[in-house]
C-alpha atoms as a PDB file:
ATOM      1  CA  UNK A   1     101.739  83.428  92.281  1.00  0.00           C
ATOM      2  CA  UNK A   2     103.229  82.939  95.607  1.00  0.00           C
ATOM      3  CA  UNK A   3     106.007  81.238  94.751  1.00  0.00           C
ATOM      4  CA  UNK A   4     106.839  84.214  91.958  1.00  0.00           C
ATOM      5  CA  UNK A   5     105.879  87.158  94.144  1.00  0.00           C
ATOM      6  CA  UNK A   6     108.368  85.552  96.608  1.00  0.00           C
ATOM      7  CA  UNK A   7     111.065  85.082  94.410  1.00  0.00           C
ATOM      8  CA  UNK A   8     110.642  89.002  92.977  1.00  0.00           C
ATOM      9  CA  UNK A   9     110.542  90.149  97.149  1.00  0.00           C
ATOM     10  CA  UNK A  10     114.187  88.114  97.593  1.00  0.00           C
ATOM     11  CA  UNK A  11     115.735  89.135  94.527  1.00  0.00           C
ATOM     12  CA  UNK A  12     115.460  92.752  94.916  1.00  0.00           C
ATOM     13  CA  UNK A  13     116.107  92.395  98.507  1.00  0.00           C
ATOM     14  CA  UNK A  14     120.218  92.767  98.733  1.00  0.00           C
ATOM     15  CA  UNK A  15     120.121  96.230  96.637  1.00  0.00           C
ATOM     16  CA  UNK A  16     117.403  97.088  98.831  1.00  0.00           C
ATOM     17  CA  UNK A  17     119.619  96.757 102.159  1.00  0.00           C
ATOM     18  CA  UNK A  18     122.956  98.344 100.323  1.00  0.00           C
ATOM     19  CA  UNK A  19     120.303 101.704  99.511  1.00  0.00           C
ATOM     20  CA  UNK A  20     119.586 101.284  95.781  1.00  0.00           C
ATOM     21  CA  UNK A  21     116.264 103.298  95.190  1.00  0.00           C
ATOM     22  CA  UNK A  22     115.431 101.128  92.421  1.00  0.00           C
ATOM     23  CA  UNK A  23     115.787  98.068  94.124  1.00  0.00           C
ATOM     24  CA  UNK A  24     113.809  99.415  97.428  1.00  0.00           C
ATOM     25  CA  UNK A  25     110.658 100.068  95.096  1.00  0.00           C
ATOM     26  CA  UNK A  26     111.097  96.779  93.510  1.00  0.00           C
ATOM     27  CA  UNK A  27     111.030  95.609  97.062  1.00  0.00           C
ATOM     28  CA  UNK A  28     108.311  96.961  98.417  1.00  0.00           C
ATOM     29  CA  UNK A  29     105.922  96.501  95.286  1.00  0.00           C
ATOM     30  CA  UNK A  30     106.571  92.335  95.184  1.00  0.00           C
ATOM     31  CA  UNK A  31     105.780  92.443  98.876  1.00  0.00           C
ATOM     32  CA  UNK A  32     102.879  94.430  98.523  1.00  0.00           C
ATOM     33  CA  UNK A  33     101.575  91.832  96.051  1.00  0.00           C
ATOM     34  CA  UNK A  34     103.135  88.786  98.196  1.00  0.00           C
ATOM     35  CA  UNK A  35     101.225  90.249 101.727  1.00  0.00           C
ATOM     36  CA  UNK A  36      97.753  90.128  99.277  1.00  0.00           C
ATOM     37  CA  UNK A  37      98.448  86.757  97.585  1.00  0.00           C
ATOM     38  CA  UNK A  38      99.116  85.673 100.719  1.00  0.00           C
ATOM     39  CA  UNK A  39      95.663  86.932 102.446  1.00  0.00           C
ATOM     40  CA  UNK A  40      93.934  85.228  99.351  1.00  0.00           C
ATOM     41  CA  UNK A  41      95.911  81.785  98.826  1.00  0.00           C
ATOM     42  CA  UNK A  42      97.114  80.949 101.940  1.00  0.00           C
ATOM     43  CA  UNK A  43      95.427  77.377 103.077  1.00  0.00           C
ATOM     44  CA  UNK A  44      94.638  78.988 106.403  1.00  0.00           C
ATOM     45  CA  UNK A  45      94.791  82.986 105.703  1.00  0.00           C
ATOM     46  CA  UNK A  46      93.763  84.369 109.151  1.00  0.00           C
ATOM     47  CA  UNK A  47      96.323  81.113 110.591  1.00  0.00           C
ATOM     48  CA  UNK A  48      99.681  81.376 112.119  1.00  0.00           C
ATOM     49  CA  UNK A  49     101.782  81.401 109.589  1.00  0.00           C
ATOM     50  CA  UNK A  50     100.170  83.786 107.348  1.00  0.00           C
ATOM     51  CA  UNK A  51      99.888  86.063 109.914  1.00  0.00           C
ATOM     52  CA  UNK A  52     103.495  85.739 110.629  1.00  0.00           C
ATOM     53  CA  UNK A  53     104.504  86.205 107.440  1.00  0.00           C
ATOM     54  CA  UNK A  54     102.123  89.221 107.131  1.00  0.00           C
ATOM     55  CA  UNK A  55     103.300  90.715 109.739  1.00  0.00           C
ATOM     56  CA  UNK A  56     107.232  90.650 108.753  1.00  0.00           C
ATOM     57  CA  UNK A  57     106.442  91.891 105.472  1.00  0.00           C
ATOM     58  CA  UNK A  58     104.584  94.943 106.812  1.00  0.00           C
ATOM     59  CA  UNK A  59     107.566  95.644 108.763  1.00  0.00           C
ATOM     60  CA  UNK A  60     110.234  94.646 105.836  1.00  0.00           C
ATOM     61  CA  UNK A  61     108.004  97.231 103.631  1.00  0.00           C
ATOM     62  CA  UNK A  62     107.616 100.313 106.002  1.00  0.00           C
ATOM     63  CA  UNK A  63     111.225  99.801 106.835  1.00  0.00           C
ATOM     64  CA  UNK A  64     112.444 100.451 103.145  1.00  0.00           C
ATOM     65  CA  UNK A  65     109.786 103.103 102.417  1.00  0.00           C
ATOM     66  CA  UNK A  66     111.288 105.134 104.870  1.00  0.00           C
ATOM     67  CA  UNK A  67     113.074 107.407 102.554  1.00  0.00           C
ATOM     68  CA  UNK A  68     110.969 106.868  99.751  1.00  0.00           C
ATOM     69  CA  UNK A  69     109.180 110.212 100.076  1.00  0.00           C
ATOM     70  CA  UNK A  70     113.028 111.834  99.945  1.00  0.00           C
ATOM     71  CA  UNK A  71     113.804 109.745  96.447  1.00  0.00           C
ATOM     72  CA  UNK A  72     110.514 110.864  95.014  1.00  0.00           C
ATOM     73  CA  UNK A  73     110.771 114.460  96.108  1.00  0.00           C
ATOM     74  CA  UNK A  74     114.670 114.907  94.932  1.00  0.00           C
ATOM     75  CA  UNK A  75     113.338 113.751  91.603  1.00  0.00           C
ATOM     76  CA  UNK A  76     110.532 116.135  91.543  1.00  0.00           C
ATOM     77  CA  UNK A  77     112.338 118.931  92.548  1.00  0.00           C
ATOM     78  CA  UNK A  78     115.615 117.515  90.197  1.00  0.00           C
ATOM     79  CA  UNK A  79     112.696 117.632  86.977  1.00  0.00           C
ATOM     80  CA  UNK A  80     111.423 120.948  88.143  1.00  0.00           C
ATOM     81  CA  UNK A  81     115.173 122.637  87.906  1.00  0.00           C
ATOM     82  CA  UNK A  82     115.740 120.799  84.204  1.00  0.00           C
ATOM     83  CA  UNK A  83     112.146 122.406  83.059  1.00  0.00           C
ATOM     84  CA  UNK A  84     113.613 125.887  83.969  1.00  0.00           C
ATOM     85  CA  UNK A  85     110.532 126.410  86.803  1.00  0.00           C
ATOM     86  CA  UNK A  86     113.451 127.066  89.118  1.00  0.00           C
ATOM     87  CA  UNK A  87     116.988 128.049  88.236  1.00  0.00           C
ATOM     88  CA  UNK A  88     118.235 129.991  90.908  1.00  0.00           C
ATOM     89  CA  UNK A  89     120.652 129.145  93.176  1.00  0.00           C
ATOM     90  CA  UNK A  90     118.716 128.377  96.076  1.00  0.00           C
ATOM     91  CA  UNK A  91     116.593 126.339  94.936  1.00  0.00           C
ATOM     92  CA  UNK A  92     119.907 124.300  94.135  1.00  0.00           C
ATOM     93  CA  UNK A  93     121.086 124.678  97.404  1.00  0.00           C
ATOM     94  CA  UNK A  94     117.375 123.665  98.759  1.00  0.00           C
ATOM     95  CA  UNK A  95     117.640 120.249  96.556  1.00  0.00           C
ATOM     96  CA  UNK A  96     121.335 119.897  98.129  1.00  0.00           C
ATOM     97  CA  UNK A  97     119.752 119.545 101.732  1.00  0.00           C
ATOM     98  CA  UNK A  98     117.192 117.471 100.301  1.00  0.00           C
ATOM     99  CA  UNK A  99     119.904 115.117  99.267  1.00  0.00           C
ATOM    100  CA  UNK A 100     121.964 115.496 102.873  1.00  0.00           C
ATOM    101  CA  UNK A 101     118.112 114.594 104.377  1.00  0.00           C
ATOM    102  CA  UNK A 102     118.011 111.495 102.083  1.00  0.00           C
ATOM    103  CA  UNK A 103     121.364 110.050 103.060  1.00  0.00           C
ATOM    104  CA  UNK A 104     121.119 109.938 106.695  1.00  0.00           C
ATOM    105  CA  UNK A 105     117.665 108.419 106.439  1.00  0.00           C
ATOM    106  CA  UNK A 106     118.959 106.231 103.953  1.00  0.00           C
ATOM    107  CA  UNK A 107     121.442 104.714 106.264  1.00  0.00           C
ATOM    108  CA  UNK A 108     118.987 104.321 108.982  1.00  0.00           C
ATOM    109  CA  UNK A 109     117.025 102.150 106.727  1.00  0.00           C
ATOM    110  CA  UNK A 110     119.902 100.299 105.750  1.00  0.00           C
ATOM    111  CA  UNK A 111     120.615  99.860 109.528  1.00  0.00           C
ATOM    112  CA  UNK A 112     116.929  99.031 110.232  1.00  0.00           C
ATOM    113  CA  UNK A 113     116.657  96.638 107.589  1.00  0.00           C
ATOM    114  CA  UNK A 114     119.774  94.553 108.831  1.00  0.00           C
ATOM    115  CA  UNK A 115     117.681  93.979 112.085  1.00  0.00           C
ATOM    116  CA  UNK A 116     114.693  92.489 110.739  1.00  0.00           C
ATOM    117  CA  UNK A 117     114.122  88.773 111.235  1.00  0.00           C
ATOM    118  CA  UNK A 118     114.839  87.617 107.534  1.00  0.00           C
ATOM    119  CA  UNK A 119     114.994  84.192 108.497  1.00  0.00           C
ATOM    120  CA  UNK A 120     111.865  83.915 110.138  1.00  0.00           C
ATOM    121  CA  UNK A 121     110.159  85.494 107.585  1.00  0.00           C
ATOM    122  CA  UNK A 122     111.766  82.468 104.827  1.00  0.00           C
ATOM    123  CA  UNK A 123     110.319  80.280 107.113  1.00  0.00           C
ATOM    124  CA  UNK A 124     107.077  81.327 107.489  1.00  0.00           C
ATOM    125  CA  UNK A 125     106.488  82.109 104.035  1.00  0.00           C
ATOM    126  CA  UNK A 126     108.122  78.185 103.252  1.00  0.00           C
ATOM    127  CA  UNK A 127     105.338  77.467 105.386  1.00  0.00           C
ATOM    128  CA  UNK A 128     102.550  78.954 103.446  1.00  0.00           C
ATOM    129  CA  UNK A 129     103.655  77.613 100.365  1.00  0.00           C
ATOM    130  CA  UNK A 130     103.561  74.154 101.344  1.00  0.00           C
ATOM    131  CA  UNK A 131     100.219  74.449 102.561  1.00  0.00           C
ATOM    132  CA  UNK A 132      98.869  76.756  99.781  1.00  0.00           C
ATOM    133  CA  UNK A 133      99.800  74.246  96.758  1.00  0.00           C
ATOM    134  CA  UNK A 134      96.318  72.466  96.599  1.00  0.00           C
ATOM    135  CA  UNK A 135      94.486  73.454  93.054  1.00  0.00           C
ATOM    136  CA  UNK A 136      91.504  71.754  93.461  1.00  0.00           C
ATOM    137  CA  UNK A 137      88.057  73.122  93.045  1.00  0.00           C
ATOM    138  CA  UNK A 138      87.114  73.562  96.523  1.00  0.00           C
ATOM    139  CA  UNK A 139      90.923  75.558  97.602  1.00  0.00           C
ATOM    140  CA  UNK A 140      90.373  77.614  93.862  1.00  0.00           C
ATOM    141  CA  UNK A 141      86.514  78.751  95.366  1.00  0.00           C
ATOM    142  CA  UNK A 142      87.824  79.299  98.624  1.00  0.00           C
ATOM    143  CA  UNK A 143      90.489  81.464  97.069  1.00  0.00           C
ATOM    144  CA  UNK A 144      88.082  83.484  94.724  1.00  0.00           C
ATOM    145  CA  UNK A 145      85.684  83.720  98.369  1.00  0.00           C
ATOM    146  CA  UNK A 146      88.955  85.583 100.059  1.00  0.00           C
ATOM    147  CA  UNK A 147      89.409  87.892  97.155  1.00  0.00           C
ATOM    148  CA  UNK A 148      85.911  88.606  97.577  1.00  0.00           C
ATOM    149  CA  UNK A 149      85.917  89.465 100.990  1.00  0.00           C
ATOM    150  CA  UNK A 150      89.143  91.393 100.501  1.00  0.00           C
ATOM    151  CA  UNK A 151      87.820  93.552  97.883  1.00  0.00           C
ATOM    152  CA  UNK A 152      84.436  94.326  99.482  1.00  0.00           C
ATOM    153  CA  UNK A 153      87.081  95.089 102.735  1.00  0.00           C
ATOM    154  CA  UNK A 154      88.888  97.812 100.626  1.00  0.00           C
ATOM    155  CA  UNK A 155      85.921  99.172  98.507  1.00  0.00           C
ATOM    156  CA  UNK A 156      83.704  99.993 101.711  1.00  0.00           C
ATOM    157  CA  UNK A 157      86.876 102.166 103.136  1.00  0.00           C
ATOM    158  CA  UNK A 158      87.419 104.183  99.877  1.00  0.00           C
ATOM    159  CA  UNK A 159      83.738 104.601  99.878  1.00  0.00           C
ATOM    160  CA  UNK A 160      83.442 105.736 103.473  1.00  0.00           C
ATOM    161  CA  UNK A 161      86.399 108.007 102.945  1.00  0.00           C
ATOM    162  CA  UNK A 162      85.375 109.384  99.776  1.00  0.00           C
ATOM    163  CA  UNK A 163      81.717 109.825 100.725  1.00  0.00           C
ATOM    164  CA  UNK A 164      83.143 111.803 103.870  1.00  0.00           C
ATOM    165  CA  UNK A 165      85.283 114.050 102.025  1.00  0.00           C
ATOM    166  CA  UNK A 166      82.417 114.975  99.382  1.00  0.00           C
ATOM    167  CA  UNK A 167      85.037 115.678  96.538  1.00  0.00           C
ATOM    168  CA  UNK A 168      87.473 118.329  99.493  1.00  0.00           C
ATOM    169  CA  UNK A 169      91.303 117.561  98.729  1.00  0.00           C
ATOM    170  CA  UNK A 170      92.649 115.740 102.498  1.00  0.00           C
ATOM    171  CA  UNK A 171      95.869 114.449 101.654  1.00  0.00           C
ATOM    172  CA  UNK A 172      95.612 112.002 104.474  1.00  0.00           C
ATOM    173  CA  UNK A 173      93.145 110.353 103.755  1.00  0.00           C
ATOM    174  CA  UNK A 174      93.094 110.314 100.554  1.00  0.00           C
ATOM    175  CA  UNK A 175      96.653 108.538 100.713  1.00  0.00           C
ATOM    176  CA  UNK A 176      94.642 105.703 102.437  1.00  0.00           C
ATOM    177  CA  UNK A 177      92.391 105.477  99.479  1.00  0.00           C
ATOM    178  CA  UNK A 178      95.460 105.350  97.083  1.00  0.00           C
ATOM    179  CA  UNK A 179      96.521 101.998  99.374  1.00  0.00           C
ATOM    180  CA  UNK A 180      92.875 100.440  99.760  1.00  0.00           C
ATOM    181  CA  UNK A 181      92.981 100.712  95.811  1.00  0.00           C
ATOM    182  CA  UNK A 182      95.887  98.835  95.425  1.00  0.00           C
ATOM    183  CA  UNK A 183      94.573  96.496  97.475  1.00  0.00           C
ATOM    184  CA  UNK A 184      91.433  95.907  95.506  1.00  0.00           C
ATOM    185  CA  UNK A 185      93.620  96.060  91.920  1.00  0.00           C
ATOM    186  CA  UNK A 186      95.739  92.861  93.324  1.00  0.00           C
ATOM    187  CA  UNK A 187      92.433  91.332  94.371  1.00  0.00           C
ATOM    188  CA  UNK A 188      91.452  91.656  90.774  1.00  0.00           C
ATOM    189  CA  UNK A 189      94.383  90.640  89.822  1.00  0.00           C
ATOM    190  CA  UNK A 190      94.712  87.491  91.483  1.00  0.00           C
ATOM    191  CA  UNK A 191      90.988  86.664  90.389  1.00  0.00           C
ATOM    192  CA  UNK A 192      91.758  87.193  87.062  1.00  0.00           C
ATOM    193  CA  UNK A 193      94.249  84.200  87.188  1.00  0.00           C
ATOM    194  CA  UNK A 194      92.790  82.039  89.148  1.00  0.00           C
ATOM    195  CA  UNK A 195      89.168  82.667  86.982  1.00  0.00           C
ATOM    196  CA  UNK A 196      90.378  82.749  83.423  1.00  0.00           C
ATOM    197  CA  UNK A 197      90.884  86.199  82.721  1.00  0.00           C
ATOM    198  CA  UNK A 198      88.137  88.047  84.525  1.00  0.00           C
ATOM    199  CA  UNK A 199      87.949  91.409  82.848  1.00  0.00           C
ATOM    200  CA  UNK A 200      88.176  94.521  85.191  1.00  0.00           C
ATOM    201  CA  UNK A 201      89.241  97.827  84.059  1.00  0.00           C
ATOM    202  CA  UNK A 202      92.933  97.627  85.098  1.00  0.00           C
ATOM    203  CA  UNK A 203      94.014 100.741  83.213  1.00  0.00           C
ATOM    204  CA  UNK A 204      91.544 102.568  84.768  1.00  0.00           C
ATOM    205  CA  UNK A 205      92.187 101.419  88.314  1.00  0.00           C
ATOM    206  CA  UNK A 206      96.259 102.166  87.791  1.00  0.00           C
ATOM    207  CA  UNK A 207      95.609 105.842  86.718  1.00  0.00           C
ATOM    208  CA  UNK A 208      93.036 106.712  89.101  1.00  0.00           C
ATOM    209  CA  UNK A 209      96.019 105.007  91.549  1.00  0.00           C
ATOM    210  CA  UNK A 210      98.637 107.134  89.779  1.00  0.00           C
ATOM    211  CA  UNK A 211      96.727 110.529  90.329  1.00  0.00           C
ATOM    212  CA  UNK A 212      96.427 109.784  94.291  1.00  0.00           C
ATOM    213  CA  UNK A 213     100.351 109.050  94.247  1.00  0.00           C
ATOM    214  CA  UNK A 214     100.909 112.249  91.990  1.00  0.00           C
ATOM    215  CA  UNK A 215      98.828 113.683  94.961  1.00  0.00           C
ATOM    216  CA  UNK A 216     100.586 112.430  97.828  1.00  0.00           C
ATOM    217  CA  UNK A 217     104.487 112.762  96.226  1.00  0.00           C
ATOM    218  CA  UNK A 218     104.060 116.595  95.430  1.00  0.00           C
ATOM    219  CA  UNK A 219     102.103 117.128  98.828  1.00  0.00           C
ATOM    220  CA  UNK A 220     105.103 115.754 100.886  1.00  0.00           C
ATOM    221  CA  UNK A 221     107.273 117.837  98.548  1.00  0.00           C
ATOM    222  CA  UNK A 222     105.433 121.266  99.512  1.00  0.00           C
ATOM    223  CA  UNK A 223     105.086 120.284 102.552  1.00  0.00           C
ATOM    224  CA  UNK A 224     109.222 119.802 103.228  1.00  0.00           C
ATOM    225  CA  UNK A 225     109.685 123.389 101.313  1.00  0.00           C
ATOM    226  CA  UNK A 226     107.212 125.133 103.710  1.00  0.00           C
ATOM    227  CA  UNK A 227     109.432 123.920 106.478  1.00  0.00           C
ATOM    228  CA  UNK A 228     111.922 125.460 104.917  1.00  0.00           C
ATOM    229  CA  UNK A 229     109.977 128.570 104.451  1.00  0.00           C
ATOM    230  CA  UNK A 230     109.519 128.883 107.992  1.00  0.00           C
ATOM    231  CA  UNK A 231     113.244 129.389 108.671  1.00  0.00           C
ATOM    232  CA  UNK A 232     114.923 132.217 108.841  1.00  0.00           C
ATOM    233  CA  UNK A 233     117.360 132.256 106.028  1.00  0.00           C
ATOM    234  CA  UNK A 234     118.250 133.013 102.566  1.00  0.00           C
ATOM    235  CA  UNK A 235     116.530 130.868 101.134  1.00  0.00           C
ATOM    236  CA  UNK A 236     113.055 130.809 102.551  1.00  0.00           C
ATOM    237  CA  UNK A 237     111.369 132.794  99.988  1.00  0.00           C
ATOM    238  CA  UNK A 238     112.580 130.186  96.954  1.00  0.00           C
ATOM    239  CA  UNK A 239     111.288 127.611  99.177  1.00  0.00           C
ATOM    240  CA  UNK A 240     107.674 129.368  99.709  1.00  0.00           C
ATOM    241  CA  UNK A 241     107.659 130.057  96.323  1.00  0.00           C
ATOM    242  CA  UNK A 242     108.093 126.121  95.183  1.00  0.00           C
ATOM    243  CA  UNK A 243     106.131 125.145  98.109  1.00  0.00           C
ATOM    244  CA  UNK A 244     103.035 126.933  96.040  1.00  0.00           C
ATOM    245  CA  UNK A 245     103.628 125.704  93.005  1.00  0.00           C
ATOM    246  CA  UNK A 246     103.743 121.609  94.150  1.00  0.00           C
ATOM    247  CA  UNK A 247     100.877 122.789  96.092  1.00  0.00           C
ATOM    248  CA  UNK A 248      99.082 123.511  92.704  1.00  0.00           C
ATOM    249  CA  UNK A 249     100.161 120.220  91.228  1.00  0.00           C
ATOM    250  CA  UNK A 250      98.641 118.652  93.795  1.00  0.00           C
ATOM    251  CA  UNK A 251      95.414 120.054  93.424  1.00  0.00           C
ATOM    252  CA  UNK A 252      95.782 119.136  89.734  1.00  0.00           C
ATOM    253  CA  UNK A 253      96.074 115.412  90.824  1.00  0.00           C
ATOM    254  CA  UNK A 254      92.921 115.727  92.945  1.00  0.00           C
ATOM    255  CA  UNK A 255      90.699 117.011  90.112  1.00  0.00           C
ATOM    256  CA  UNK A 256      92.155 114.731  87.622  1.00  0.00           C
ATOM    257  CA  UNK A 257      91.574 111.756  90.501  1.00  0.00           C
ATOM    258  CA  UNK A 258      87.598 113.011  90.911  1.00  0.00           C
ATOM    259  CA  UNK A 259      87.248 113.373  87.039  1.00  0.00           C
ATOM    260  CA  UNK A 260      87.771 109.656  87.033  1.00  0.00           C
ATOM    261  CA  UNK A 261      84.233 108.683  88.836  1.00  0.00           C
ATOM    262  CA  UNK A 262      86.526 106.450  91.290  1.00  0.00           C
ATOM    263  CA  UNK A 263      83.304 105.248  93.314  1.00  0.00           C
ATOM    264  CA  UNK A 264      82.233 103.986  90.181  1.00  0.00           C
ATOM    265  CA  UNK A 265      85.012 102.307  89.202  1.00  0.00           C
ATOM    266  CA  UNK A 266      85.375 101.032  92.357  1.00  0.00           C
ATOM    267  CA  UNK A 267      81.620  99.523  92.316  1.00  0.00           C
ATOM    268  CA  UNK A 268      82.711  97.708  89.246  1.00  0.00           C
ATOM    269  CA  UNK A 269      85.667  96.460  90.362  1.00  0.00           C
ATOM    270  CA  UNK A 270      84.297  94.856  93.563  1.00  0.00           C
ATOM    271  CA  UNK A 271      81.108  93.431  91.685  1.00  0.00           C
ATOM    272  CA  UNK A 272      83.354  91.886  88.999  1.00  0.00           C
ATOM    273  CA  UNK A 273      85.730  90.649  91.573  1.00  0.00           C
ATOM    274  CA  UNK A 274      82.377  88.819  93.351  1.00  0.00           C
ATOM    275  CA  UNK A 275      80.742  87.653  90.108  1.00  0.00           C
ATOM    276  CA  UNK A 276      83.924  85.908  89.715  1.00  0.00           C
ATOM    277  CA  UNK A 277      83.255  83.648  93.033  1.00  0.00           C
ATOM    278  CA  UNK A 278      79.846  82.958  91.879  1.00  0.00           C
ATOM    279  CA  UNK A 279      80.108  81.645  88.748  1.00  0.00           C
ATOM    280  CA  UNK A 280      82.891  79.061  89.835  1.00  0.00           C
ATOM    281  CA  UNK A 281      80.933  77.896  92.711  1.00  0.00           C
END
């Protein structure tokens, strides 16, 4: 798993750095999954060279996501001009600045991502491998004891946040929720190999993750357009007007997202994840 995740984060890697969008989500998906395999399988996970490698990743992934929001809202705003909810002209010409915002932080990405300390990073994660290729019983319950701790890690912060928030739509943190899910999903994930197929609902965990990211894309969308609103041109009032209407498909996300029961789910999840440990030990 580390060895594969690895070979997924490198691949997609020179596409990443020349701007391809595709490539950049590639990217940053197989390094989300590498950063958690590498928590759970590493030999020593809180040791040196985990934490190095961690660390470079992290960098490597909020590097490349830095005009992810601009992809996601161009295509948004691109599918909301093909379903005829806005066909004037400004809202073209709103979508054209859009696209002038994406560029330039496109090429500071591409600029950023040049800097960062690829080789170290090879090294590091080298490192980890060697010392992570052990499949004996006592590295495999060590492993499933990580996932463990991981998962109860990530479920106690979505239940803090959620129990907080008492079902009120807080984009903020309920973006953190949408990570500290996928964090518990890979956990399960990784169990699931190393245990034989422990079942988790892993359908149910990817659309309760999908709503919160329907949630956060159209938020950052209506949030750009009410910048727009707020100057003092031509098109402002286009701009308020779409500015409402992601608004509203936001919302949408947040009911669909509480329909769900996603304290429940995650309950399950984490109790699965830790049954897991048990019965191997």
């Amino acid at each position: 798993m580390l060895a594969r995740h690895g070979r997924d984060f490198f691949k997609a890697l020179p596409l990443a750095m020349a701007g391809d969008s595709g490539a950049i989500h590639d990217m940053r998906v197989a390094g989300r999954r590498l950063r958690i395999a590498i928590r759970i399988l590493s030999h020593r996970p809180e040791g040196r060279h985990a934490n190095r490698a961690d660390r470079l990743l992290r960098d490597l992934i909020r590097t490349a996501g830095a005009c992810r929001d601009q992809d996601v809202s161009i295509s948004l705003l691109e599918a909301e001009l093909e379903a005829g909810g806005a066909r004037s002209a400004d809202a073209k010409r709103l979508l054209g600045r859009l696209r002038a915002a994406r560029a330039f932080a496109r090429h500071r990405m591409t600029e950023a991502l040049l800097d960062q300390d690829l080789r170290t990073l090879r090294r590091e994660l080298r490192a980890v491998l060697r010392r992570a290729s052990s499949k004996d019983s006592v590295a495999l319950a060590q492993a499933l004891s990580e996932s463990a701790r991981l998962a109860s890690g990530a479920a106690g912060e979505i239940n803090a946040i959620l129990t907080a928030l008492k079902g009120r739509y807080e984009a903020a943190p309920l973006h953190t929720v949408r990570t500290r899910l996928r964090r518990l999903r890979y956990a399960a994930e990784i169990t699931g190999r190393i245990a034989g197929g422990t079942a988790t609902r892993d359908s149910d965990l990817r659309a309760t993750q999908g709503h919160l990211g329907v949630l956060h894309d159209t938020h950052v969308l209506a949030a750009w357009l009410s910048r727009q609103a707020m100057r003092t041109d031509a098109l402002a009032r286009t701009a308020a007007s779409l500015s409402r209407r992601f608004r509203r498909m936001s919302g949408a996300a947040h009911r669909a997202f509480e329909a769900g029961a996603p304290l429940q789910l995650v309950h399950e999840t984490r109790a699965t994840i830790e049954a897991a440990g048990r019965n191997l030990r």
